[in-house]
PDB file of N, CA and C in Angstrom:
ATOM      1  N   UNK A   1      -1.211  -5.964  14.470  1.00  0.00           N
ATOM      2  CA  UNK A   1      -0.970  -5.343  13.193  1.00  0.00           C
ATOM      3  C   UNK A   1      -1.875  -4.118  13.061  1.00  0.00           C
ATOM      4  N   UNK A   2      -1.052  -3.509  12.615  1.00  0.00           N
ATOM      5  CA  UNK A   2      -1.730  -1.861  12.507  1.00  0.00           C
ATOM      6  C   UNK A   2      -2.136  -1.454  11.132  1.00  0.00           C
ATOM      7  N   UNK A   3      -3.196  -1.474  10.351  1.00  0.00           N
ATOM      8  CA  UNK A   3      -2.909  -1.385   9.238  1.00  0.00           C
ATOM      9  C   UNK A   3      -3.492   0.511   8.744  1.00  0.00           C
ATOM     10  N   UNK A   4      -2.730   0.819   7.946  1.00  0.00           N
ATOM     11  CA  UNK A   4      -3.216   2.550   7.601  1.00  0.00           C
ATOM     12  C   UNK A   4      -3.082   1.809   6.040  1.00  0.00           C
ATOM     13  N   UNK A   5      -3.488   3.269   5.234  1.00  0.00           N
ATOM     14  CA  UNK A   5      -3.664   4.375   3.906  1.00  0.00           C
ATOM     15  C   UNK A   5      -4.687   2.738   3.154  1.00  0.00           C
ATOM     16  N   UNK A   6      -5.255   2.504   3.807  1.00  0.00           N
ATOM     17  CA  UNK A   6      -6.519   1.248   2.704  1.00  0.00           C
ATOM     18  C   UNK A   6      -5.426  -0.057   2.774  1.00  0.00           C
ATOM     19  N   UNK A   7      -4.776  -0.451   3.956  1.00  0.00           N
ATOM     20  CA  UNK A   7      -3.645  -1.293   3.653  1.00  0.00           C
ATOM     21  C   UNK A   7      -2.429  -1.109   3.054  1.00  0.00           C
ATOM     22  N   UNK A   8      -1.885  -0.156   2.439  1.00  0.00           N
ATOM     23  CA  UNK A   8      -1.071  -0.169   1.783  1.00  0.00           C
ATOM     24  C   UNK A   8       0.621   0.074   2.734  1.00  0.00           C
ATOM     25  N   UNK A   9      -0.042   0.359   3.773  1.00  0.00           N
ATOM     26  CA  UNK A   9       1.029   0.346   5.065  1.00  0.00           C
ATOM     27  C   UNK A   9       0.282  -0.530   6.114  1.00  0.00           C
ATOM     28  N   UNK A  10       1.118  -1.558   6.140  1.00  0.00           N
ATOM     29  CA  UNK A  10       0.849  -2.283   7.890  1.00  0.00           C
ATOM     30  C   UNK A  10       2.308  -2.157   8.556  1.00  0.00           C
ATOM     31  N   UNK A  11       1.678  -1.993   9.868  1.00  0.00           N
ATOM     32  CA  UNK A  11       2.725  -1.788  10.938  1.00  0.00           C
ATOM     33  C   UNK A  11       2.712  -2.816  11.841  1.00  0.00           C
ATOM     34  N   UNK A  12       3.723  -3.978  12.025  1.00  0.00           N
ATOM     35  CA  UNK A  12       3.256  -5.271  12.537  1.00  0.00           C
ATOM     36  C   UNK A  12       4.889  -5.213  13.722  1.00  0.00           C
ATOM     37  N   UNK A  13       4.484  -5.299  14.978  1.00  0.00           N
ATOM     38  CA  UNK A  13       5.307  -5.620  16.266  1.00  0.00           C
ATOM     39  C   UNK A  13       5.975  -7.071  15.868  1.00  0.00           C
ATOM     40  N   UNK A  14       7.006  -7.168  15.865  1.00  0.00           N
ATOM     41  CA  UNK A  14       7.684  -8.402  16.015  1.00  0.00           C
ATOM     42  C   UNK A  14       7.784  -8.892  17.564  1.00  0.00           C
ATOM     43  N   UNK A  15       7.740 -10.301  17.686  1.00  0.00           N
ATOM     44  CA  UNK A  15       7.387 -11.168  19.141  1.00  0.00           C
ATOM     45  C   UNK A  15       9.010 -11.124  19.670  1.00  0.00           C
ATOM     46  N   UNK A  16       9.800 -11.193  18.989  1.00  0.00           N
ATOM     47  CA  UNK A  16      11.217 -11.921  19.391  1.00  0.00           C
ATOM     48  C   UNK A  16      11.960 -10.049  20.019  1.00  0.00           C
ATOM     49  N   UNK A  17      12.167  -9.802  18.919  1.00  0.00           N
ATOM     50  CA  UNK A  17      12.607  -8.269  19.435  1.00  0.00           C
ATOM     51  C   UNK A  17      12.200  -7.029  19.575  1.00  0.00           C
ATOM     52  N   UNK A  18      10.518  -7.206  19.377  1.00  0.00           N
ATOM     53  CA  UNK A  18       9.574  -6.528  20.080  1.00  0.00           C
ATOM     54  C   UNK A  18       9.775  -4.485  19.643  1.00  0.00           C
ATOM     55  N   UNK A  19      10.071  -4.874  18.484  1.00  0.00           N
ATOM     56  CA  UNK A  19      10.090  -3.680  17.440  1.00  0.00           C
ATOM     57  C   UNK A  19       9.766  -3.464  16.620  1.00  0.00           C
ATOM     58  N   UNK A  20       9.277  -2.281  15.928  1.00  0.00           N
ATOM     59  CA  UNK A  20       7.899  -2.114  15.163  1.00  0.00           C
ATOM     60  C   UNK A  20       8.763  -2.475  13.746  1.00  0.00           C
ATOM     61  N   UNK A  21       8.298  -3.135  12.780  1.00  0.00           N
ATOM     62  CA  UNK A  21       8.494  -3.029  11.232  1.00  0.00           C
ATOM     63  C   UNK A  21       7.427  -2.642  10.540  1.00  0.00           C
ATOM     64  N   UNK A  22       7.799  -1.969   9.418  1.00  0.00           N
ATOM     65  CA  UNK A  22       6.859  -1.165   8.566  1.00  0.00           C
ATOM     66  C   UNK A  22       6.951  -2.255   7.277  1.00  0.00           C
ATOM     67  N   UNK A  23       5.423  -2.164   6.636  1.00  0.00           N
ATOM     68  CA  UNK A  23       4.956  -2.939   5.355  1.00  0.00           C
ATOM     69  C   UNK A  23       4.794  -2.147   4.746  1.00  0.00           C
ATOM     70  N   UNK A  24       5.017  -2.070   3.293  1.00  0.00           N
ATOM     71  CA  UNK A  24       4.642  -1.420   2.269  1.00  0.00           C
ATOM     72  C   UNK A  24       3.944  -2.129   1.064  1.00  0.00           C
ATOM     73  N   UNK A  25       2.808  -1.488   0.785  1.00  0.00           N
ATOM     74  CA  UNK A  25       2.530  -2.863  -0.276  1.00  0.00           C
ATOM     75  C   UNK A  25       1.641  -1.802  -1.209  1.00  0.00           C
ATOM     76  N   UNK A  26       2.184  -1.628  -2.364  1.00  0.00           N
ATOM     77  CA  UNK A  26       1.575  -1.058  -3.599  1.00  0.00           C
ATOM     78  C   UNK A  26       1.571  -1.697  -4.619  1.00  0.00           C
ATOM     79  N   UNK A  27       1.570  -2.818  -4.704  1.00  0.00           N
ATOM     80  CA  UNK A  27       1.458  -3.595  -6.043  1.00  0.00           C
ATOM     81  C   UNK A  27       1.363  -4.785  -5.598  1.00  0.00           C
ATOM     82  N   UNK A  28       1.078  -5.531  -6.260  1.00  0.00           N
ATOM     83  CA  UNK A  28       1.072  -7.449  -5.890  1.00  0.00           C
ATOM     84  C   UNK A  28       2.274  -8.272  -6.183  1.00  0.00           C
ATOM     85  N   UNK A  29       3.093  -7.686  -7.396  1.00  0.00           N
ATOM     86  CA  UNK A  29       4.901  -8.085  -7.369  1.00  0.00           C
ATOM     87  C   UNK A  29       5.354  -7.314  -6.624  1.00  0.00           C
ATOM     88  N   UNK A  30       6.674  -8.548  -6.414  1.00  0.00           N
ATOM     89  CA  UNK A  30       7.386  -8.272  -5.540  1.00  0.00           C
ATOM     90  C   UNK A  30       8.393  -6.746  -5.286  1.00  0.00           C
ATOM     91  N   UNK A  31       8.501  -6.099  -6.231  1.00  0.00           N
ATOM     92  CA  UNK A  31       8.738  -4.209  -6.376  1.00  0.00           C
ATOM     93  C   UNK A  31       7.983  -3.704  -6.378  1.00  0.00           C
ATOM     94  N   UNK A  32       6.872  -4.015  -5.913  1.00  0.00           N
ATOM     95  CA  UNK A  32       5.935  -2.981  -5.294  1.00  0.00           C
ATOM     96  C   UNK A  32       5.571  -2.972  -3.979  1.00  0.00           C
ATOM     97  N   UNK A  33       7.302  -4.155  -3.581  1.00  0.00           N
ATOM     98  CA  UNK A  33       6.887  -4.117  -1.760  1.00  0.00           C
ATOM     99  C   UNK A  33       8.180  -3.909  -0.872  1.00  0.00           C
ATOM    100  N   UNK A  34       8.308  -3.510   0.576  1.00  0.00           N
ATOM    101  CA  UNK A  34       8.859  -3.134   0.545  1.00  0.00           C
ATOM    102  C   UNK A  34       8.640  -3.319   2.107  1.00  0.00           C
ATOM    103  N   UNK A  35       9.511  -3.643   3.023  1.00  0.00           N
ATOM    104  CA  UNK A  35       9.687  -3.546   4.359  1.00  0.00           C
ATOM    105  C   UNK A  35      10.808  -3.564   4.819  1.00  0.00           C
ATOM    106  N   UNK A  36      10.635  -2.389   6.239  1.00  0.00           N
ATOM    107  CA  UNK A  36      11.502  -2.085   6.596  1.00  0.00           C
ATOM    108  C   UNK A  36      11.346  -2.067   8.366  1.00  0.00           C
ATOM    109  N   UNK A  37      12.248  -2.333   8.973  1.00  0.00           N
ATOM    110  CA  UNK A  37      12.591  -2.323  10.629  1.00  0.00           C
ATOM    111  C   UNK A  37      12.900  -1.334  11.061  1.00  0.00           C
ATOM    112  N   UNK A  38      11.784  -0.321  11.990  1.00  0.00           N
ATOM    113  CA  UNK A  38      11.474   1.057  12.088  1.00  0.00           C
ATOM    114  C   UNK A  38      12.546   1.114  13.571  1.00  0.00           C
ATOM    115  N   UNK A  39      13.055   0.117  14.217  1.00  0.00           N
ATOM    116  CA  UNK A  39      14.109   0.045  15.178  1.00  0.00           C
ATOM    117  C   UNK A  39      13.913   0.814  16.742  1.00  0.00           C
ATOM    118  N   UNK A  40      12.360   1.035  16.379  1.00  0.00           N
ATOM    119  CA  UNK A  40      11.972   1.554  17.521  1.00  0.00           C
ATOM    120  C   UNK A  40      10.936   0.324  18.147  1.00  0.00           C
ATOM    121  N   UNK A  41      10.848   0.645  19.692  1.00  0.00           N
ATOM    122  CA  UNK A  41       9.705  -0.064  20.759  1.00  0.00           C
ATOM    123  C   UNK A  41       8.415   0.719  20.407  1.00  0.00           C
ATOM    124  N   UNK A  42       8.429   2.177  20.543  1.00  0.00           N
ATOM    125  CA  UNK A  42       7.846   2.844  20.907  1.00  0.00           C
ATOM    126  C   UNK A  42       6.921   3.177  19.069  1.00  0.00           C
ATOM    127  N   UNK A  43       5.348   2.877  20.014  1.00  0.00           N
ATOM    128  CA  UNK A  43       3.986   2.588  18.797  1.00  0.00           C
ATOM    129  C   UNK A  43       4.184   4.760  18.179  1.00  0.00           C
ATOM    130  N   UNK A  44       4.769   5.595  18.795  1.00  0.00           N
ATOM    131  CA  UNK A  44       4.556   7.002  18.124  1.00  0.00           C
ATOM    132  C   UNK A  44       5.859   7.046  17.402  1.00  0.00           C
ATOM    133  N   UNK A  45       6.720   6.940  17.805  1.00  0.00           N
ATOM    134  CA  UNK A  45       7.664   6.969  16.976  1.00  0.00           C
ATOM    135  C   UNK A  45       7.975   6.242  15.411  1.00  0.00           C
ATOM    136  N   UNK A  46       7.415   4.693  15.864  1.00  0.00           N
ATOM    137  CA  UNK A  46       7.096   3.273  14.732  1.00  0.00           C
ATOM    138  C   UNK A  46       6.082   4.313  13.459  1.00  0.00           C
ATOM    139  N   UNK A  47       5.127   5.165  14.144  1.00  0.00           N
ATOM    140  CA  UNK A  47       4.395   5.656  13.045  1.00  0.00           C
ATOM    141  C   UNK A  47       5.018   6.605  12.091  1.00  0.00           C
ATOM    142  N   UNK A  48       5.579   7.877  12.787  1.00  0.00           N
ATOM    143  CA  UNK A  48       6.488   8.766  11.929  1.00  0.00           C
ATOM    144  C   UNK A  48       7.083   8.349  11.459  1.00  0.00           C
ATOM    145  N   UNK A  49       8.117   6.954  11.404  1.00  0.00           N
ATOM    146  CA  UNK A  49       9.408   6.754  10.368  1.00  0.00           C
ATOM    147  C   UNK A  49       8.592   5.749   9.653  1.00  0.00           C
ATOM    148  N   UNK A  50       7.128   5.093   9.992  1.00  0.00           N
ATOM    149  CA  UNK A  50       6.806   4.146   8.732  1.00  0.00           C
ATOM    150  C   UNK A  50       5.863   5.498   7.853  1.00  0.00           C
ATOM    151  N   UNK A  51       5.308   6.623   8.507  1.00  0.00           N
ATOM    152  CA  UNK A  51       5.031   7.561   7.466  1.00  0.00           C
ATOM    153  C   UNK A  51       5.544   7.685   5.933  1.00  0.00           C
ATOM    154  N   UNK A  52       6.883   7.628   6.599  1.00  0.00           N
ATOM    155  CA  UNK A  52       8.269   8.491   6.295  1.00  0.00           C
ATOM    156  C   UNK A  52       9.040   7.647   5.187  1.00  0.00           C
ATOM    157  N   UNK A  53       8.690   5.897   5.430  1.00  0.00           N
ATOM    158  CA  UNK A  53       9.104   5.302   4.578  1.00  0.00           C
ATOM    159  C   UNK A  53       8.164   5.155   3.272  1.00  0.00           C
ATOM    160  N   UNK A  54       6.620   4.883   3.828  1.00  0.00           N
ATOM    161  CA  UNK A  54       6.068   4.804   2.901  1.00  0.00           C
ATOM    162  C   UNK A  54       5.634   6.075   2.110  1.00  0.00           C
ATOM    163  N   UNK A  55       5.801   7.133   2.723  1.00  0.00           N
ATOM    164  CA  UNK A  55       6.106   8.242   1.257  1.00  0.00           C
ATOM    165  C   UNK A  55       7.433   8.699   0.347  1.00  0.00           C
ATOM    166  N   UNK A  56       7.893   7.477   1.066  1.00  0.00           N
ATOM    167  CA  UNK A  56       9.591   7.598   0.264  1.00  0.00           C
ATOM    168  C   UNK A  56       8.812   6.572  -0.598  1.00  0.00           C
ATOM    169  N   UNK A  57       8.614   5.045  -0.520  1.00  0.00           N
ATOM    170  CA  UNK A  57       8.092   4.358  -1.581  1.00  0.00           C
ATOM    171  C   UNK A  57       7.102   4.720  -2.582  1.00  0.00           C
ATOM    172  N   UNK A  58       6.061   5.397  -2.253  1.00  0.00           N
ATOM    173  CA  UNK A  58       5.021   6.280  -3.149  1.00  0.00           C
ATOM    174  C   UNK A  58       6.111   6.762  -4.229  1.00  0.00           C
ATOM    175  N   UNK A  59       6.831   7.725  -3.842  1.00  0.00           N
ATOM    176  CA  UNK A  59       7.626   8.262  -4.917  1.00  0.00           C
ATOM    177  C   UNK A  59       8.383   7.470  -5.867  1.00  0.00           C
ATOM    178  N   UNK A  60       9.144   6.365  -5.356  1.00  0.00           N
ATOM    179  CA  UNK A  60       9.885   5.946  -5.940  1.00  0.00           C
ATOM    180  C   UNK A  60       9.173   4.861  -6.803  1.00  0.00           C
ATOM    181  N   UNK A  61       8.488   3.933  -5.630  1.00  0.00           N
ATOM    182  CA  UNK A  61       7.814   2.649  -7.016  1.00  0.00           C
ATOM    183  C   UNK A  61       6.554   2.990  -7.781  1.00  0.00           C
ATOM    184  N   UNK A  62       5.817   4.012  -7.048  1.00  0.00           N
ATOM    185  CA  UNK A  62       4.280   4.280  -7.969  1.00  0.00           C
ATOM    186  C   UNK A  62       4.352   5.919  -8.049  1.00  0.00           C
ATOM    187  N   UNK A  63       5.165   6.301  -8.972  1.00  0.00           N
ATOM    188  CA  UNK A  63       4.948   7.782  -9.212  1.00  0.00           C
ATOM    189  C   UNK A  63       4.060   8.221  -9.401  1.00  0.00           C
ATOM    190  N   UNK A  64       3.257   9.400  -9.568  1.00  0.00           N
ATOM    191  CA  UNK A  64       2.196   9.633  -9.883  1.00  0.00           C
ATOM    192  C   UNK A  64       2.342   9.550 -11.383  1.00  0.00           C
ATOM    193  N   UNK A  65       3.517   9.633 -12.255  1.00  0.00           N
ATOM    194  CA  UNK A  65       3.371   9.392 -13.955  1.00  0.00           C
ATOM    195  C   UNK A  65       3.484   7.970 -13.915  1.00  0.00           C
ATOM    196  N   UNK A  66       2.781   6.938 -12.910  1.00  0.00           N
ATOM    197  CA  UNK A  66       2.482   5.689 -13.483  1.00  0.00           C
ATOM    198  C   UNK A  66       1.456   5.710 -13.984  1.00  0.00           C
ATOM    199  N   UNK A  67       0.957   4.308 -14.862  1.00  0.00           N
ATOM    200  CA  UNK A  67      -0.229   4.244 -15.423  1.00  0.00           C
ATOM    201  C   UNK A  67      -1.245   3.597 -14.187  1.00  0.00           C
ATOM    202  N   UNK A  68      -2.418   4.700 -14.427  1.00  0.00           N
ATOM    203  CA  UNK A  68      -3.415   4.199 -13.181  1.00  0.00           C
ATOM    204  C   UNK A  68      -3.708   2.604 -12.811  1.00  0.00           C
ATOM    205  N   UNK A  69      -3.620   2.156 -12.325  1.00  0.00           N
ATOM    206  CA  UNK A  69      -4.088   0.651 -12.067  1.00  0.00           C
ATOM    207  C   UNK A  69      -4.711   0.168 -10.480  1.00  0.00           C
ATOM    208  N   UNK A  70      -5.456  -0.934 -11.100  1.00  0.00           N
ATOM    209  CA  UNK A  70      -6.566  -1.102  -9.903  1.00  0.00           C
ATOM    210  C   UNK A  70      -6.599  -1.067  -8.544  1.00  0.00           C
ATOM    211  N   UNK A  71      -4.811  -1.498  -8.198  1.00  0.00           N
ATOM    212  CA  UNK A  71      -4.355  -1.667  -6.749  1.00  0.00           C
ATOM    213  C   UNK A  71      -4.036  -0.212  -6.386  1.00  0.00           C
ATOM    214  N   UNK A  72      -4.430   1.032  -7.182  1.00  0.00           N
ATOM    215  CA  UNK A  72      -4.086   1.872  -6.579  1.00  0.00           C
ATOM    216  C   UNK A  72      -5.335   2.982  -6.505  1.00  0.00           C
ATOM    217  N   UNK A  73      -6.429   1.754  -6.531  1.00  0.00           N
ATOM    218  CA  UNK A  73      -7.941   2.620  -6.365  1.00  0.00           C
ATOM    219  C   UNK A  73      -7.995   2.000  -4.667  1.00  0.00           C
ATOM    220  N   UNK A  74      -8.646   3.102  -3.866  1.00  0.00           N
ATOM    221  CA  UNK A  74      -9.602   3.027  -2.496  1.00  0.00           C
ATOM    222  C   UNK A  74     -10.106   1.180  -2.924  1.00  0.00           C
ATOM    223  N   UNK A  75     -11.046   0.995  -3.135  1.00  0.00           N
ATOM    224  CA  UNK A  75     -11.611   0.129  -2.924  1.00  0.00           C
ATOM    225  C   UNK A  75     -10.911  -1.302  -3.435  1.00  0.00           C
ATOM    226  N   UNK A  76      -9.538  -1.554  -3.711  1.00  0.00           N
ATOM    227  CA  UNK A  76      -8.928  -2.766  -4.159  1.00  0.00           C
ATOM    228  C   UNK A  76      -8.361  -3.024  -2.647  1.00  0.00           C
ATOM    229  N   UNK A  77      -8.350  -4.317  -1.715  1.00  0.00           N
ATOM    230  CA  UNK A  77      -8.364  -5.050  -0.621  1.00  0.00           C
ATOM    231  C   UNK A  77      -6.827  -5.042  -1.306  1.00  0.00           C
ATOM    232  N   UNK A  78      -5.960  -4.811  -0.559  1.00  0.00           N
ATOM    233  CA  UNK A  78      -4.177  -5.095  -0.682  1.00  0.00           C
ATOM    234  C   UNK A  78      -4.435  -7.007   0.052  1.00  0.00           C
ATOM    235  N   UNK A  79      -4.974  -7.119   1.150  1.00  0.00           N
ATOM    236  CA  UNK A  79      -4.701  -8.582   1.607  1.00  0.00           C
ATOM    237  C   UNK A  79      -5.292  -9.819   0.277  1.00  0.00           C
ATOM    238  N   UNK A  80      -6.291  -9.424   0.057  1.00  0.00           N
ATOM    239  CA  UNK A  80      -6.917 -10.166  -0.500  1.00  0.00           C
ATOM    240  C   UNK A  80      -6.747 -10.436  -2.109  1.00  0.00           C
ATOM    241  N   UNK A  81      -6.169  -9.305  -2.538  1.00  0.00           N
ATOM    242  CA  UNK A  81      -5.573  -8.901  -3.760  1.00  0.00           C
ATOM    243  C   UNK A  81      -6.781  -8.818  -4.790  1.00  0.00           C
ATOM    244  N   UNK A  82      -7.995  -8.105  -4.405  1.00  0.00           N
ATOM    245  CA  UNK A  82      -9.346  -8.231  -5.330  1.00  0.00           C
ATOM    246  C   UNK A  82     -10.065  -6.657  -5.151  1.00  0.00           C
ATOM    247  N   UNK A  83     -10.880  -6.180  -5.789  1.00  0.00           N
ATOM    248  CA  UNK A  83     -11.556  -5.329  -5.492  1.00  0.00           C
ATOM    249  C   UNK A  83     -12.779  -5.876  -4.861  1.00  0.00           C
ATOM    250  N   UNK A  84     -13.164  -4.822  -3.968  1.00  0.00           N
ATOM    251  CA  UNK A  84     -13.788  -4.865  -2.655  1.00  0.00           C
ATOM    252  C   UNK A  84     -15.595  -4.878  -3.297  1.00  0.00           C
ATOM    253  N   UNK A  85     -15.276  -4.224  -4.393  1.00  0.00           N
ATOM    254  CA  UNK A  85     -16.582  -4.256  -4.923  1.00  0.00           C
ATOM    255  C   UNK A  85     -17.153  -5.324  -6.103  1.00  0.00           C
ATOM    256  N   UNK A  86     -16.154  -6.443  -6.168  1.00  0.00           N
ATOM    257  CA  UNK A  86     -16.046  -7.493  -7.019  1.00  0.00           C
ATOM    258  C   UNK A  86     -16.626  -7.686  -7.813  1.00  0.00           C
ATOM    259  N   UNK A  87     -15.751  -6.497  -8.804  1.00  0.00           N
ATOM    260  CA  UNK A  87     -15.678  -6.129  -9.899  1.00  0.00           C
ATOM    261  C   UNK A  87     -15.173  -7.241 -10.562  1.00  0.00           C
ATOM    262  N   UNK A  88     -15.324  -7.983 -11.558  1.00  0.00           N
ATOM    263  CA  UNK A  88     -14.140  -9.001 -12.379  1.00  0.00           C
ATOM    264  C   UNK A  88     -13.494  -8.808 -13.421  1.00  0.00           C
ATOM    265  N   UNK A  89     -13.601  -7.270 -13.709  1.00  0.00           N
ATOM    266  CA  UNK A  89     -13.448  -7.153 -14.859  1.00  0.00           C
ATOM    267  C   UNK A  89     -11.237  -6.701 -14.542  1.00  0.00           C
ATOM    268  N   UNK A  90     -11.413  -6.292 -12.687  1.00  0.00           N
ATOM    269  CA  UNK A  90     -10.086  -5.884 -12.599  1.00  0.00           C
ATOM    270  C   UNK A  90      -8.931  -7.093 -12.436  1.00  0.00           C
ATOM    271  N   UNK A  91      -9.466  -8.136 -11.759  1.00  0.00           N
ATOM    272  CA  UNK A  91      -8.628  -9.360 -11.763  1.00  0.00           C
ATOM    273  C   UNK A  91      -8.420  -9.900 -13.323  1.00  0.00           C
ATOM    274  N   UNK A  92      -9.840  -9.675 -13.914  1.00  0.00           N
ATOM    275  CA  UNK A  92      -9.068 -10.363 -15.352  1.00  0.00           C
ATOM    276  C   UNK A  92      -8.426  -9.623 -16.478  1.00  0.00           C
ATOM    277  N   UNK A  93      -8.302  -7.728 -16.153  1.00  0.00           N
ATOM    278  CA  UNK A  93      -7.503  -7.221 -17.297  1.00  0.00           C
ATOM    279  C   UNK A  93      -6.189  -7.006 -16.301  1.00  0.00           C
ATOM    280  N   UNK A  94      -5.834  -7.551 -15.158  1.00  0.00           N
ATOM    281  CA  UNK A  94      -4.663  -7.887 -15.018  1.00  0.00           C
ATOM    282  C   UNK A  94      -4.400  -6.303 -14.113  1.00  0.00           C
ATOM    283  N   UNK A  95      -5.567  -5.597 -13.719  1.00  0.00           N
ATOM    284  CA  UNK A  95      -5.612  -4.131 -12.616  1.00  0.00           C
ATOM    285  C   UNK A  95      -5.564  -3.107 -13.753  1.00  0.00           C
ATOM    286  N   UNK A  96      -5.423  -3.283 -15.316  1.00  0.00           N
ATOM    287  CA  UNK A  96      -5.635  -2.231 -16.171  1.00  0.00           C
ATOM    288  C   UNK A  96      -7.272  -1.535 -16.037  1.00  0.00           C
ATOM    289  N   UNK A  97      -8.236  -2.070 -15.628  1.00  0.00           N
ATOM    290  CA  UNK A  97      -9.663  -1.819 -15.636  1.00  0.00           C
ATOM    291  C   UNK A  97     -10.181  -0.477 -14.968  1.00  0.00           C
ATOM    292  N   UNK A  98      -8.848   0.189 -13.999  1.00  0.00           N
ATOM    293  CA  UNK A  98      -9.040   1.577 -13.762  1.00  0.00           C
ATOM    294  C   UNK A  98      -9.402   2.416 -14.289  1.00  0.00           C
ATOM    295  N   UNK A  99      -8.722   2.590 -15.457  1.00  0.00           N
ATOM    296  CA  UNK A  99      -8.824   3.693 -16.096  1.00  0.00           C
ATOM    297  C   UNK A  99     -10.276   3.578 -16.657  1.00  0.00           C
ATOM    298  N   UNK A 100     -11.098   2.427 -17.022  1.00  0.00           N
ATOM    299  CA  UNK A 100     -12.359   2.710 -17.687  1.00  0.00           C
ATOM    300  C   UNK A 100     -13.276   2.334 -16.256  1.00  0.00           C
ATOM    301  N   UNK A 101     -13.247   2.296 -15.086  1.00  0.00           N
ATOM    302  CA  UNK A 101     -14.138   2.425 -13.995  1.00  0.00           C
ATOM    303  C   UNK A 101     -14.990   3.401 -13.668  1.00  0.00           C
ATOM    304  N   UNK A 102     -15.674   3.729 -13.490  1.00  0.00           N
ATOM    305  CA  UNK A 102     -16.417   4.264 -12.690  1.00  0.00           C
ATOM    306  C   UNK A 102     -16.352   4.843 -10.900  1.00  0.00           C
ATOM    307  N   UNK A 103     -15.934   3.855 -10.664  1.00  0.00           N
ATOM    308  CA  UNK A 103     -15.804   3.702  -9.500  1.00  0.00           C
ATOM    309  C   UNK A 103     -14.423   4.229  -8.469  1.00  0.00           C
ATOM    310  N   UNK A 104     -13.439   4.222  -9.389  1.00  0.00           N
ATOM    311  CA  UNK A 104     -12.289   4.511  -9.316  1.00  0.00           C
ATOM    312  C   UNK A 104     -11.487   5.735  -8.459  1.00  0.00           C
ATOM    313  N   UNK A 105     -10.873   5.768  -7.196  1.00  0.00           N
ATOM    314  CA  UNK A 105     -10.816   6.587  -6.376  1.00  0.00           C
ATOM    315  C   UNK A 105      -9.154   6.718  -6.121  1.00  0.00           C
ATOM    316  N   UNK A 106      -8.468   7.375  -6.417  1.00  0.00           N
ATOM    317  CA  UNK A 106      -7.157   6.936  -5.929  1.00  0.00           C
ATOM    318  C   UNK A 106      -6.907   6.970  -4.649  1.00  0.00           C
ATOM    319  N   UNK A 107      -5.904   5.912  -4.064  1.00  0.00           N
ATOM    320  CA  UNK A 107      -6.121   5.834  -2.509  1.00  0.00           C
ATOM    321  C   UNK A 107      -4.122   5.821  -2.295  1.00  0.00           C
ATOM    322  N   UNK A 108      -3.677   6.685  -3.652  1.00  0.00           N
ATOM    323  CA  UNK A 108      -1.974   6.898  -2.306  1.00  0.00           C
ATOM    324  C   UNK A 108      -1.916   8.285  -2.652  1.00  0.00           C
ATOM    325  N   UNK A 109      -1.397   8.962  -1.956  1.00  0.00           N
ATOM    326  CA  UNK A 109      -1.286  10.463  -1.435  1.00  0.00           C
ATOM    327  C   UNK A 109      -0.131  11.028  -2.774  1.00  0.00           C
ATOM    328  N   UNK A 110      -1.073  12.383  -2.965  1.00  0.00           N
ATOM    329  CA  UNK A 110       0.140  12.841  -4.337  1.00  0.00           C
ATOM    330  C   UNK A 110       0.984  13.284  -3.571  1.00  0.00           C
ATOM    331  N   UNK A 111       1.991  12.686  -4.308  1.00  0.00           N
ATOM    332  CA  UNK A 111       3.757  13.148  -4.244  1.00  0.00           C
ATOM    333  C   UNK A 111       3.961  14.675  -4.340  1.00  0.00           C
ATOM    334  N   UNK A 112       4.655  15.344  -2.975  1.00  0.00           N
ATOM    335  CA  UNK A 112       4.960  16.337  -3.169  1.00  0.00           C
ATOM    336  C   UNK A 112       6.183  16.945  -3.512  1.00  0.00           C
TER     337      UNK A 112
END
């Protein structure tokens, strides 16, 4: 498993047909995820079209006119579903706690 952008893309080889699928994961429900079978063998190619998907998802499920939230700061762990700096204040206002952080870094690429 390949993971890029702070987790929010993993790139994981399947065993059986030995072709790359792309993860998308910007939120912790289930529309904020998103995978897709990049239909290639080949690890350079697997990267450009999971680029390609996950800045198609940026746009579509987390616009930049969403409201800021925690899973979409640098330091919130996508596996673990917590901030890295265990904070509690973001698990218990439910990832609203961005906007009054400190700490707060956005970690998906503005939409061009």
């Amino acid at each position: 498993m390949i993971r890029l952008h702070a987790g929010r893309l993993l790139l994981v080889c399947d065993r059986i047909d030995r072709t790359w699928h792309a993860r998308v994961i910007l939120g912790p429900k289930a529309e904020h995820q998103v995978e897709v079978d990049t239909g290639t063998n080949s690890l350079h190619d697997a990267l450009l079209k999971a680029e390609a998907v996950f800045q198609a998802a940026v746009a579509s499920i987390r616009p930049e006119t969403a409201s800021v939230m925690c899973w979409d700061c640098i330091q919130w762990e996508m596996s673990t579903q917590r901030c890295d700096l265990l904070l509690p204040e973001s698990k218990r206002s439910g990832g609203r706690y961005a906007v009054s952080c400190d700490f707060f870094q956005r970690a998906l690429p503005a939409a061009d």
